[in-house]
Protein backbone atom coordinates (compact mmCIF):
# COMPACT_ATOMS: atom_id res chain seq x y z
CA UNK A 1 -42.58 16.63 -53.19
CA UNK A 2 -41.64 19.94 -55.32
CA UNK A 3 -38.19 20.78 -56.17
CA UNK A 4 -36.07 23.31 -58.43
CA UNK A 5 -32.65 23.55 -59.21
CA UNK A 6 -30.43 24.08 -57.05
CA UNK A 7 -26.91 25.82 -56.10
CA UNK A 8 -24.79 24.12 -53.51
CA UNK A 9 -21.82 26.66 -53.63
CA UNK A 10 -22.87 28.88 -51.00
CA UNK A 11 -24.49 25.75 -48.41
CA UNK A 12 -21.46 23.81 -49.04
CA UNK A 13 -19.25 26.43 -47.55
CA UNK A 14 -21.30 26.91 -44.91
CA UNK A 15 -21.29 23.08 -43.84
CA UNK A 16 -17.20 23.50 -44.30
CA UNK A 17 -17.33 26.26 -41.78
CA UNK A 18 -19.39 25.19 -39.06
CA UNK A 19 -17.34 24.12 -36.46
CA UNK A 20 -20.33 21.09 -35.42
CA UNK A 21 -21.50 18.63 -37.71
CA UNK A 22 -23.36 15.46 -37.27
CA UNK A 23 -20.77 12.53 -37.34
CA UNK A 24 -20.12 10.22 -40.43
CA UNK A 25 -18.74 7.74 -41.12
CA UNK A 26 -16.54 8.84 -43.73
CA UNK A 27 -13.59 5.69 -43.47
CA UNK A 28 -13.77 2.85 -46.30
CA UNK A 29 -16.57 0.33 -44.80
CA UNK A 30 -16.56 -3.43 -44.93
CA UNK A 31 -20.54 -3.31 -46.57
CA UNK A 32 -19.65 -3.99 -50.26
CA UNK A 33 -19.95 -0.66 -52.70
CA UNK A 34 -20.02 1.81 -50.01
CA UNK A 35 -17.30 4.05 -50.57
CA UNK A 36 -15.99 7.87 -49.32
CA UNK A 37 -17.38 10.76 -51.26
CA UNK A 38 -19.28 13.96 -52.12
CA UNK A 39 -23.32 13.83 -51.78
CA UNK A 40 -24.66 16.63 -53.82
CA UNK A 41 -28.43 16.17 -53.48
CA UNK A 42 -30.53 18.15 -56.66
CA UNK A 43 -34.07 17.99 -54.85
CA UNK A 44 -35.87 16.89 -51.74
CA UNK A 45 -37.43 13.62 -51.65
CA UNK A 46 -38.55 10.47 -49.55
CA UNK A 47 -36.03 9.13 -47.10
CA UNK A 48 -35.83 5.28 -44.94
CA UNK A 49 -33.50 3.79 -42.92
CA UNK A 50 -32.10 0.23 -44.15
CA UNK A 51 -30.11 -1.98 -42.15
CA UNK A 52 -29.35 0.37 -38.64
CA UNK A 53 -26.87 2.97 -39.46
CA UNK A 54 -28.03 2.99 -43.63
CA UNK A 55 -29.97 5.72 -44.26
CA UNK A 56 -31.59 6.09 -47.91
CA UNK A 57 -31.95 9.07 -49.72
CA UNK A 58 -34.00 9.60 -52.24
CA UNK A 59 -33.58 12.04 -55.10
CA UNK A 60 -36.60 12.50 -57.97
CA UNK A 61 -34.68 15.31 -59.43
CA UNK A 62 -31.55 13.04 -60.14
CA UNK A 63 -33.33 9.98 -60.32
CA UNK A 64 -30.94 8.65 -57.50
CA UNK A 65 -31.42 6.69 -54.60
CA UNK A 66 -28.46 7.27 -52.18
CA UNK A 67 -27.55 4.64 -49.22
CA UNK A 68 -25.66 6.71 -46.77
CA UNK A 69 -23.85 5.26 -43.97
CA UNK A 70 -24.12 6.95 -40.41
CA UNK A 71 -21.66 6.71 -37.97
CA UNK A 72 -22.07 3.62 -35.73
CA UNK A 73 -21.14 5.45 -32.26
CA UNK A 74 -24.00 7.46 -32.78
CA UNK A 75 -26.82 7.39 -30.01
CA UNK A 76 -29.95 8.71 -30.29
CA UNK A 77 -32.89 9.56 -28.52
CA UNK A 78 -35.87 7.84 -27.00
CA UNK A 79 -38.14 11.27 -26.60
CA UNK A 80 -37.80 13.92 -29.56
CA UNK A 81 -39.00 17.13 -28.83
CA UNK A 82 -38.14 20.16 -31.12
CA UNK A 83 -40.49 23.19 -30.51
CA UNK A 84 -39.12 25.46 -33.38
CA UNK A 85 -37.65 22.83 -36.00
CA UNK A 86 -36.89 25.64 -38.67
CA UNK A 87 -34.54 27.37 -36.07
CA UNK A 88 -32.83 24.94 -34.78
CA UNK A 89 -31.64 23.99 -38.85
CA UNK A 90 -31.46 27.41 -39.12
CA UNK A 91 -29.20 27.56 -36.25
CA UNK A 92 -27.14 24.97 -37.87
CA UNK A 93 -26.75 26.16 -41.26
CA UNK A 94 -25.94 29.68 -39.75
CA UNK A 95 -28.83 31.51 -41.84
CA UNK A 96 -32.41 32.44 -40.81
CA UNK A 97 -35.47 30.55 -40.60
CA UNK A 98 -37.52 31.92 -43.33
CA UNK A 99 -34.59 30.16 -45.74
CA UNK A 100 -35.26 26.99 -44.41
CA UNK A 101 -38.06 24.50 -46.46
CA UNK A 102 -38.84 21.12 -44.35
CA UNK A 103 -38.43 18.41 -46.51
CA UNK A 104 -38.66 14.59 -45.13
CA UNK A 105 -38.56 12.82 -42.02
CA UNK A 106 -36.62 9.21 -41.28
CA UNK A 107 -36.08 7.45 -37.81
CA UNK A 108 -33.55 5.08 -37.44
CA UNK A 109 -36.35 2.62 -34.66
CA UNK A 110 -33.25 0.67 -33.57
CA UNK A 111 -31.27 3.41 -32.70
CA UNK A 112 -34.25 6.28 -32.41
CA UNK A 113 -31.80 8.22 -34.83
CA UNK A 114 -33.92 11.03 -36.60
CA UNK A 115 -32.98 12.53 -39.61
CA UNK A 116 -34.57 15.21 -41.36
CA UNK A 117 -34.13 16.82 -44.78
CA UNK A 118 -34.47 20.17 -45.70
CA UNK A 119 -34.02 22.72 -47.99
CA UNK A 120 -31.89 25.64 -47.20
CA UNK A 121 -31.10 28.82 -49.11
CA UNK A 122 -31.53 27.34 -51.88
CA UNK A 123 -29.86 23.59 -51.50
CA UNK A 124 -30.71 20.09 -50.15
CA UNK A 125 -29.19 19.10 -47.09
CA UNK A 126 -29.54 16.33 -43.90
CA UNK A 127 -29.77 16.92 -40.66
CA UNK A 128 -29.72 15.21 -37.15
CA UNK A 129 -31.65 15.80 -34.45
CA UNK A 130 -29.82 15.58 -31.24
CA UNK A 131 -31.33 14.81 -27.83
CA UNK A 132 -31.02 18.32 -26.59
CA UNK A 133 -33.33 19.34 -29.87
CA UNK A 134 -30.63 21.22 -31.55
CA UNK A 135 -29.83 19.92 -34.98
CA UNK A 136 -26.40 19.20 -36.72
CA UNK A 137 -25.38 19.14 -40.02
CA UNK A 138 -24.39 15.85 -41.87
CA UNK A 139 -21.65 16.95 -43.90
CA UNK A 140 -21.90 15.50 -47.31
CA UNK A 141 -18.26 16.50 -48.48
CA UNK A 142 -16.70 12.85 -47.91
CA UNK A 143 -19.22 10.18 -46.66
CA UNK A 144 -19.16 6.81 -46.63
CA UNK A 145 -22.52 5.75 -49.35
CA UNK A 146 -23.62 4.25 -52.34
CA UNK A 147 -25.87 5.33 -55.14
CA UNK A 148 -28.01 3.89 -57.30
CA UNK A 149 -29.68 5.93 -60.62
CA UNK A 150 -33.18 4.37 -60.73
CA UNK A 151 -33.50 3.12 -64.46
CA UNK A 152 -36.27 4.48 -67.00
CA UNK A 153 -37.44 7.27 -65.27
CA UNK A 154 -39.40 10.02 -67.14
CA UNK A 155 -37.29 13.14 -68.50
CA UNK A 156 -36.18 15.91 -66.66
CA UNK A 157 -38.52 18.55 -69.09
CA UNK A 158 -41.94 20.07 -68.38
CA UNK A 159 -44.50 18.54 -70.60
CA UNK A 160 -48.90 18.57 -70.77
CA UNK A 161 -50.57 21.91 -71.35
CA UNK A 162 -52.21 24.53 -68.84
CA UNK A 163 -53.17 23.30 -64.72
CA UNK A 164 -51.64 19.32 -66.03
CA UNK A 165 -48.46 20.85 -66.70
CA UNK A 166 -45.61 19.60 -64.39
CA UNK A 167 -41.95 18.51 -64.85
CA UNK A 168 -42.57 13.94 -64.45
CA UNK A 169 -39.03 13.69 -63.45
CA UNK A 170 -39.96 15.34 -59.65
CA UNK A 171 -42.07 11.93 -59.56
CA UNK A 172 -39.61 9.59 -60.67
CA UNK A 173 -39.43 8.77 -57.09
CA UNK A 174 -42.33 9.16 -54.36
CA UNK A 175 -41.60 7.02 -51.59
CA UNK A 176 -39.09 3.95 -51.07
CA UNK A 177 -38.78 1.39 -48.16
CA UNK A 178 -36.15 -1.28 -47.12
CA UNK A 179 -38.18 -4.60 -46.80
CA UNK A 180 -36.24 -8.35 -46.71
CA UNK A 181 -32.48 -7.33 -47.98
CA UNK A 182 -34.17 -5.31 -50.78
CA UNK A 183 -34.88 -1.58 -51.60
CA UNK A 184 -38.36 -0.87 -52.73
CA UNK A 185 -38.88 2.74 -54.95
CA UNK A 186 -42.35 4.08 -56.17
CA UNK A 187 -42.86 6.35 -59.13
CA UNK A 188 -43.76 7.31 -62.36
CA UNK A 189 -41.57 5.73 -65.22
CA UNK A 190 -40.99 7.27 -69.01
CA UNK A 191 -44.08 5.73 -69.99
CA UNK A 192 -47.11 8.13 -70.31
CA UNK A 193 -49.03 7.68 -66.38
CA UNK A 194 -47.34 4.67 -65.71
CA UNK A 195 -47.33 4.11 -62.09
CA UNK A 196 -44.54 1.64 -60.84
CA UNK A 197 -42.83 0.12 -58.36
CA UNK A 198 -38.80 -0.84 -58.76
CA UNK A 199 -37.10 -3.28 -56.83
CA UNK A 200 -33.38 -3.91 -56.42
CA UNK A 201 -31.60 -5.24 -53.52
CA UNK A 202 -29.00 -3.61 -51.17
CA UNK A 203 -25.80 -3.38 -51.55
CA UNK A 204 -27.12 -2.16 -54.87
CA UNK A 205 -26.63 -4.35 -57.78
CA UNK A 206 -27.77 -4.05 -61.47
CA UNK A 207 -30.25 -6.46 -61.35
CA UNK A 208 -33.44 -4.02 -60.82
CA UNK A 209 -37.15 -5.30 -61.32
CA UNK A 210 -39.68 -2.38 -62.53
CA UNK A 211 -43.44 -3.52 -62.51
CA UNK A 212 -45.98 -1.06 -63.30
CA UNK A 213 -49.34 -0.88 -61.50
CA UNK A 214 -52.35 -0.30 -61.49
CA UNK A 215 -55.70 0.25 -59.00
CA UNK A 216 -59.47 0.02 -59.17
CA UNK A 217 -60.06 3.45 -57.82
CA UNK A 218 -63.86 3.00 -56.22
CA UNK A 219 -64.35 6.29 -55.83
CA UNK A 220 -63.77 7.20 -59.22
CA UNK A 221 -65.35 3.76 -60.36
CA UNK A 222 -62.79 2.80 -62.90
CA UNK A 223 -59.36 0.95 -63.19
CA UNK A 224 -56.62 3.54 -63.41
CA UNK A 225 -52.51 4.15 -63.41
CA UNK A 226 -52.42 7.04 -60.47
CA UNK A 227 -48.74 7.79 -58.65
CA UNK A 228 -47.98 5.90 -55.54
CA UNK A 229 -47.74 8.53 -52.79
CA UNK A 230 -46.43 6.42 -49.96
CA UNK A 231 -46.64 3.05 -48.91
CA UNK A 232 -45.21 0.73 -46.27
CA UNK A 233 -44.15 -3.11 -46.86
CA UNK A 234 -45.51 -5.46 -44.22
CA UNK A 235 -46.71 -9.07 -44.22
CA UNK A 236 -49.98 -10.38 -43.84
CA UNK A 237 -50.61 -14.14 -42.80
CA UNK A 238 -47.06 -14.40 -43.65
CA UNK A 239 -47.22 -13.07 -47.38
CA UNK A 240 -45.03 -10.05 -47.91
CA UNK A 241 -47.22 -7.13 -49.22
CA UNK A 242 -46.84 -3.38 -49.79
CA UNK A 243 -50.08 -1.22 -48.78
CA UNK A 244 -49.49 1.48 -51.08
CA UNK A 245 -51.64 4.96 -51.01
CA UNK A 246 -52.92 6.98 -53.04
CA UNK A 247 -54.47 10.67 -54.00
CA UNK A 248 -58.16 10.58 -53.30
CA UNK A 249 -57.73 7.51 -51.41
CA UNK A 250 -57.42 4.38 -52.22
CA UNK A 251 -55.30 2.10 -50.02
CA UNK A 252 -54.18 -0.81 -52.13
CA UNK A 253 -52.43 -4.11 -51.45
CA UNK A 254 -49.16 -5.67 -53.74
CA UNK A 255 -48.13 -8.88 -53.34
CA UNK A 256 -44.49 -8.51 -53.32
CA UNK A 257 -43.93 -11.64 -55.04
CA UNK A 258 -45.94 -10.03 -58.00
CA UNK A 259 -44.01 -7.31 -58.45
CA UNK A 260 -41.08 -8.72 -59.98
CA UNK A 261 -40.89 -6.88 -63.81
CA UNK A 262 -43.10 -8.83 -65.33
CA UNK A 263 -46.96 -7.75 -66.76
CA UNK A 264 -48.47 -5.03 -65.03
CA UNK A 265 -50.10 -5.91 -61.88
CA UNK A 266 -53.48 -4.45 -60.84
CA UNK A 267 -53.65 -4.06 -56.86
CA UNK A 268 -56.79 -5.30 -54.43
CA UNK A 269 -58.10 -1.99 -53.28
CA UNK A 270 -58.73 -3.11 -49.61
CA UNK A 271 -60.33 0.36 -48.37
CA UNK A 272 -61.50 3.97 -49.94
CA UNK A 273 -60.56 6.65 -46.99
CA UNK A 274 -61.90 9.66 -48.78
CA UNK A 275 -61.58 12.29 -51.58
CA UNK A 276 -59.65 15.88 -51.83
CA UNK A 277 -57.14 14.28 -49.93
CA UNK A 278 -53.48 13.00 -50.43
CA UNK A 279 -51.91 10.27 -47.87
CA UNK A 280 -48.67 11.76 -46.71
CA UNK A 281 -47.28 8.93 -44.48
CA UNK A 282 -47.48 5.20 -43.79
CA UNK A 283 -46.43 2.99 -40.84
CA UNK A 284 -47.23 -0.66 -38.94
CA UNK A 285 -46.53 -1.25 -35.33
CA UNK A 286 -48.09 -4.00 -33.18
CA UNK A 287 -49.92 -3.57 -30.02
CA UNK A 288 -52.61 -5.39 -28.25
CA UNK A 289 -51.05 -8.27 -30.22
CA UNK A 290 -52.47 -6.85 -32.92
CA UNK A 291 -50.82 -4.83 -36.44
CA UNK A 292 -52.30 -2.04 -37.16
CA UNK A 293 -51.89 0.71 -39.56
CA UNK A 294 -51.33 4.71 -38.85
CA UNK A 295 -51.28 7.16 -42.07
CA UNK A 296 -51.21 10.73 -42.19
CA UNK A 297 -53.75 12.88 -44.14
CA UNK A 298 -53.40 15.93 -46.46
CA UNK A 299 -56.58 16.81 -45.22
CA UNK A 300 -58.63 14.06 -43.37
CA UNK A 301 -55.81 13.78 -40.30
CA UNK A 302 -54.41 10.42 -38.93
CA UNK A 303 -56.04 7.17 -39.45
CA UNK A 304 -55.61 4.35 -37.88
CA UNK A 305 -56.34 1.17 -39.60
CA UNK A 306 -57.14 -2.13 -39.05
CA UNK A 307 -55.18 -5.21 -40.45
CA UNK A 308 -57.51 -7.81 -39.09
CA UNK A 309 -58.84 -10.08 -42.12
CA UNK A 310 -56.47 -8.66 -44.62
CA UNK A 311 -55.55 -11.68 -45.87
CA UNK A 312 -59.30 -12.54 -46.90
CA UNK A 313 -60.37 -8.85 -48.19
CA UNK A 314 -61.86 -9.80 -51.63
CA UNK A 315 -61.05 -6.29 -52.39
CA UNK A 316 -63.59 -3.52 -53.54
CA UNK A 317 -65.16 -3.98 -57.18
CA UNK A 318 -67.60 -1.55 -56.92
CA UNK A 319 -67.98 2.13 -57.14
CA UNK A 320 -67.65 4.19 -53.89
CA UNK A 321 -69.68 7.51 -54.67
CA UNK A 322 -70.13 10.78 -52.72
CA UNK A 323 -66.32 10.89 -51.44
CA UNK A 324 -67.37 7.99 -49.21
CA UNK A 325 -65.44 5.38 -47.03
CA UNK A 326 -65.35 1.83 -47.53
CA UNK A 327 -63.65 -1.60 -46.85
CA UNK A 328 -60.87 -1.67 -43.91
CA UNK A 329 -62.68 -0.29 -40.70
CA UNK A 330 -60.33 2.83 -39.65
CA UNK A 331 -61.23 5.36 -37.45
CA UNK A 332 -59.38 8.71 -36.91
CA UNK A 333 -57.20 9.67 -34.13
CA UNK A 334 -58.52 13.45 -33.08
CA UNK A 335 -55.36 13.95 -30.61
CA UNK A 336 -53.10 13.97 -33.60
CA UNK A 337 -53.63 17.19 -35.88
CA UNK A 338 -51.56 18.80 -38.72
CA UNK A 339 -49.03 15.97 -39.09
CA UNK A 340 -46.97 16.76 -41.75
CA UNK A 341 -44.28 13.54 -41.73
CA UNK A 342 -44.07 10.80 -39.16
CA UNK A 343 -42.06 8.01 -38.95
CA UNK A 344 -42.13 4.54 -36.05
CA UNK A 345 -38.95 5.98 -33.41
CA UNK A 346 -39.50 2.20 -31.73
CA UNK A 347 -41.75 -0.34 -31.11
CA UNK A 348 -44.56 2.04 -29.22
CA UNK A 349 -43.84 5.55 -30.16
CA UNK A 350 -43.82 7.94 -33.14
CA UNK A 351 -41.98 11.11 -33.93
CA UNK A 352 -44.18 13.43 -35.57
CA UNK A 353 -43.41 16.64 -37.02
CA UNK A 354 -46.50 19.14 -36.75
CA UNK A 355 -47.60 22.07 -37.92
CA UNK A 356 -49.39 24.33 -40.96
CA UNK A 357 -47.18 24.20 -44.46
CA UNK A 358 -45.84 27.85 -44.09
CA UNK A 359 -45.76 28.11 -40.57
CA UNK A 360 -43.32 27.18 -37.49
CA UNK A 361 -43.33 23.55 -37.19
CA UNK A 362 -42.23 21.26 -33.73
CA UNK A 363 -40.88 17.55 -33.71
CA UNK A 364 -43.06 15.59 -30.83
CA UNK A 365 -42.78 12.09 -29.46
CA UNK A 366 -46.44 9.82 -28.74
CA UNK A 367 -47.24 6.63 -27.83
CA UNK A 368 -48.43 4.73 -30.96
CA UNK A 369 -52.02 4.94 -30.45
């Protein structure tokens, strides 16, 4: 996701003087190194709840993964349904729409808590979504959370010459994911193209594992380093894995176990789901007694994939030409169109928010297809 820098001064005040803001909790907690504070996030970037009540925060332009702890008395709500997101921040932050920038979307499945992100006039703040479909701020001034500064990331400077230009630092962290008491990050690290994944556990601790990867990329017919865009942990015939995807688009399996700082670990490319596209959003749900896999599409919609046979997929070795499909049979779900983010709100529906980039965008509830 893009960012700039950022000036809190004049969305701070206007958190201080709204008279309704999402409950915190904002008391010293009995989880080990949470602790009462000021959030002051620099960029937008991927968010996931942890245990229920955790939600993490994630922060490319800092480096920073935050763990912030949500009020407990909370309640959410089983059908989300939002048809003018934009104003209803707007709304909250006491400005207009047109200053409002959607950032991420995180669901709390035990709860059906939903969070969303989003910059406005200028600065990064979080926002609940309450069962009416108003939204309320989540003041940041004193907040029960942790933080952890993800090591070795790439400098906050541009660097590369002409269209490759870009500032590495906004990649330092693409997606993250709470899987088995541990926090998993993807991103680039200060190495030139190195793709990796970090592990640490939660509460955060020093100890922090960074493996890079890489990926046969069929469709380009050659082993290469690209950026994780998102991925989602899940085990298959009871080894844990991360499907990770990526630009253009591979979908590629980890074995968790792997990725534990050692050499760099190539992935088994299980499926190519088409060029001129970027994967936006994964998730796993059962049903039919079945997993299965939904990810949203920069431009080739939602998939849904199968997980049958996973555990036996040789993997693809060959190339993939054309901007052709191969490996995992998928098959895409026409009823869902312009997702944007999407995230599991329990065990057999999603929350999806939809709409074009620069246009009014609605929050919607479906059965998990």
């Amino acid at each position: 996701m893009q960012s700039t820098k950022h000036s809190l001064g004049r969305f701070l005040a206007v958190v201080a003087a709204v008279s309704v803001v999402c409950s915190a909790a904002t008391t010293e907690a009995a989880r080990p190194g949470m602790a009462p504070g000021q959030i002051k996030i620099e960029s937008i970037g991927p968010m996931a709840f942890a245990e229920s009540g955790i939600l993490l925060v994630g922060d490319p332009k800092a480096a920073t993964v935050y763990a912030i702890e949500l009020d407990a008395t909370d309640s959410g709500n089983s059908q989300v349904e939002v048809a003018d997101v934009q104003a209803a921040i707007a709304k909250a932050a006491n400005t207009t729409s047109d200053k409002v920038k959607l950032g991420d979307l995180a669901a709390d499945s035990t709860r059906q808590i939903v969070i969303l992100s989003a910059e406005v006039d200028g600065a990064v703040g979080l926002f609940r979504i309450l069962p009416d479909g108003s939204a309320q701020t989540i003041d940041t001034a004193k907040i029960l959370h942790a933080k952890k500064v993800i090591p070795n990331a790439p400098a906050d400077e541009e660097t590369g010459e002409g269209r490759r230009r870009r500032n590495r630092r906004l990649e330092s962290i693409t997606d993250l994911a709470f899987f088995d008491g541990k926090v998993l990050v993807s991103g680039l690290t200060q190495e030139d193209s190195d793709s990796s994944v970090r592990e640490f556990p939660f509460p955060f601790a020093e100890n922090t594992h960074v493996t890079n990867v890489e990926i046969f990329h069929a469709a380009h017919g050659r082993v290469e380093s690209p950026t994780i865009q998102t991925f989602v942990p899940i085990n298959i015939a009871g080894e844990p894995s991360l499907l990770a995807g990526f630009t253009c688009t591979p979908l590629v399996r980890f074995p968790i176990d792997q990725l534990n700082g050692g050499d760099k670990v190539r992935g088994t490319t299980i499926a190519e789901l088409g060029n001129r596209n970027r994967p936006l959003d994964l998730i796993v749900y059962m049903k039919d007694n079945a997993s299965h896999l939904l990810m949203s599409n920069s431009a080739r919609g939602v998939m849904k994939i199968s997980t049958e046979n996973l555990n036996a997929a040789p993997g693809l070795t060959e190339p993939v030409g054309g901007g052709g499909t191969a490996g995992q049979p998928f098959e895409t779900v026409e009823a869902f169109q312009d997702v944007l983010q999407m995230d599991k709100l329990d065990a057999t529906h999603a929350v999806l928010l939809v709409g074009k980039p620069e246009s009014t965008q609605k929050l919607v509830t479906v059965v998990l297809p």
